[in-house]
Protein backbone atom coordinates (compact mmCIF):
# COMPACT_ATOMS: atom_id res chain seq x y z
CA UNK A 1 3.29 -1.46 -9.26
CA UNK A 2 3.05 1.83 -10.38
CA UNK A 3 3.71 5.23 -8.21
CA UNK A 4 -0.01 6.34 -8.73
CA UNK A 5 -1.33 2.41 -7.37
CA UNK A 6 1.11 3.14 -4.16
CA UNK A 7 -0.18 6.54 -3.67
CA UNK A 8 -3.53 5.33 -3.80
CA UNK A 9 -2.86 2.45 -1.78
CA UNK A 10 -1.44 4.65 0.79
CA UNK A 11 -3.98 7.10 0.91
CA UNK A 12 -6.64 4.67 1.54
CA UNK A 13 -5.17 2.79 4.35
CA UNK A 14 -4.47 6.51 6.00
CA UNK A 15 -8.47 6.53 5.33
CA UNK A 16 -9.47 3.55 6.99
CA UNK A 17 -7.05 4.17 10.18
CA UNK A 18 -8.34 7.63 10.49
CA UNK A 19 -12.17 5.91 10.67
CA UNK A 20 -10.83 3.55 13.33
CA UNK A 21 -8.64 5.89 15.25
CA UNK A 22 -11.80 7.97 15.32
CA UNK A 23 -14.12 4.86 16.64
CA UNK A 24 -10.87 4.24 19.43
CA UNK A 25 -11.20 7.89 20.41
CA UNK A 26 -14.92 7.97 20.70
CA UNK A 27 -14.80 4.63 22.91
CA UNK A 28 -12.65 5.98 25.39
CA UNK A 29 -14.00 9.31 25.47
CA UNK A 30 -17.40 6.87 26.41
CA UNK A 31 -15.51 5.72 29.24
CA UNK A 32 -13.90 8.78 30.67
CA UNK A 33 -10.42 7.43 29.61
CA UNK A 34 -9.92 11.01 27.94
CA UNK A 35 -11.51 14.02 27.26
CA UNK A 36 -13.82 15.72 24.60
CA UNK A 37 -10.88 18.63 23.93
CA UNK A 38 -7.97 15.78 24.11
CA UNK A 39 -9.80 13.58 21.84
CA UNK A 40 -10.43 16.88 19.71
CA UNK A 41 -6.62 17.55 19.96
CA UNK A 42 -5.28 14.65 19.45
CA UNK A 43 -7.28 14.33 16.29
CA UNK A 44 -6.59 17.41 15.08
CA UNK A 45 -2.72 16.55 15.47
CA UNK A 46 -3.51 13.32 13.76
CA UNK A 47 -4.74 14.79 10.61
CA UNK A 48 -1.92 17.88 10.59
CA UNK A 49 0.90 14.68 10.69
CA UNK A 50 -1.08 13.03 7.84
CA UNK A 51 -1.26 15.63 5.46
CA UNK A 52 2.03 16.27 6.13
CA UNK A 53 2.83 12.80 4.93
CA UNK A 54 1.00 12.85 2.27
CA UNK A 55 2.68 15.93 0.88
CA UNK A 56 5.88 14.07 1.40
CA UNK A 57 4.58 11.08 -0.46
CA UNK A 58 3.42 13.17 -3.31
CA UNK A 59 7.02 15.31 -3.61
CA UNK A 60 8.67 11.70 -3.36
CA UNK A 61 6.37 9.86 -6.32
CA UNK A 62 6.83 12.89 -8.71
CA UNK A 63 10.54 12.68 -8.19
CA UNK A 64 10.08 9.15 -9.04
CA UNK A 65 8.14 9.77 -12.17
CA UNK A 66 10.46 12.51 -12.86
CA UNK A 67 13.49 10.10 -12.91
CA UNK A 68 11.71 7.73 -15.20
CA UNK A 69 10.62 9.79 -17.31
CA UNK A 70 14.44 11.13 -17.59
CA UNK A 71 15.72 7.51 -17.85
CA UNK A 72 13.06 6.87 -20.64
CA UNK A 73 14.64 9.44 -22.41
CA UNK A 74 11.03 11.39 -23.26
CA UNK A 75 11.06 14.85 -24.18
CA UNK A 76 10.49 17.57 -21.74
CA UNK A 77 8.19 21.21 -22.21
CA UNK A 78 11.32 22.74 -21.97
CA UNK A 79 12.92 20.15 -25.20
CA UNK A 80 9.85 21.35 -26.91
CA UNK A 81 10.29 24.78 -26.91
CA UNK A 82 13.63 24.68 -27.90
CA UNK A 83 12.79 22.81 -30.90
CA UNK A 84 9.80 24.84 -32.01
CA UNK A 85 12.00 28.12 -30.92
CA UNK A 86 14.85 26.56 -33.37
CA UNK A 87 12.36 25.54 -36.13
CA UNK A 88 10.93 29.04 -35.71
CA UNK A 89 14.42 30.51 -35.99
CA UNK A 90 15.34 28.38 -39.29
CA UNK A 91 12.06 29.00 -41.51
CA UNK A 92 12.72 32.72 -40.82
């Protein structure tokens, strides 16, 4: 499976548990079981930890594709512009 599947994968399951953690909050708020402000806040919190995560995922999959690419041996920017800099330097 490929890093980009994974992040997607990930990102939608943080989708659908934010839609039911929202539903779960609303219910109890229904029933007095917590407040408008602590459902708020709690929410609030919820989100902050997620896109945390998700930052976290996306640093870790581009350091993934980033070894690959290095294991596959591809040329970088950086290889490029030497070369062109060096081809540059020759035909002068």
């Amino acid at each position: 499976m490929k890093p980009v599947d994974l992040l997607s994968m990930g990102l939608g399951a943080a989708f659908l548990a934010k839609d039911k953690l929202g539903e779960v909050l609303g219910e109890l708020e229904k029933r007095g079981e917590v407040s408008r402000d602590e459902a708020k806040q709690f929410l609030e919190d919820a989100k902050a930890r997620a896109k945390k995560e998700e930052e976290a995922l996306a640093a870790r999959v581009r350091e993934e594709v980033k070894k690959v690419l290095e294991e596959m041996g591809l040329a970088t920017k950086d290889d490029i512009a030497e070369l062109k800099a060096l081809l540059k330097k020759k035909s002068s």
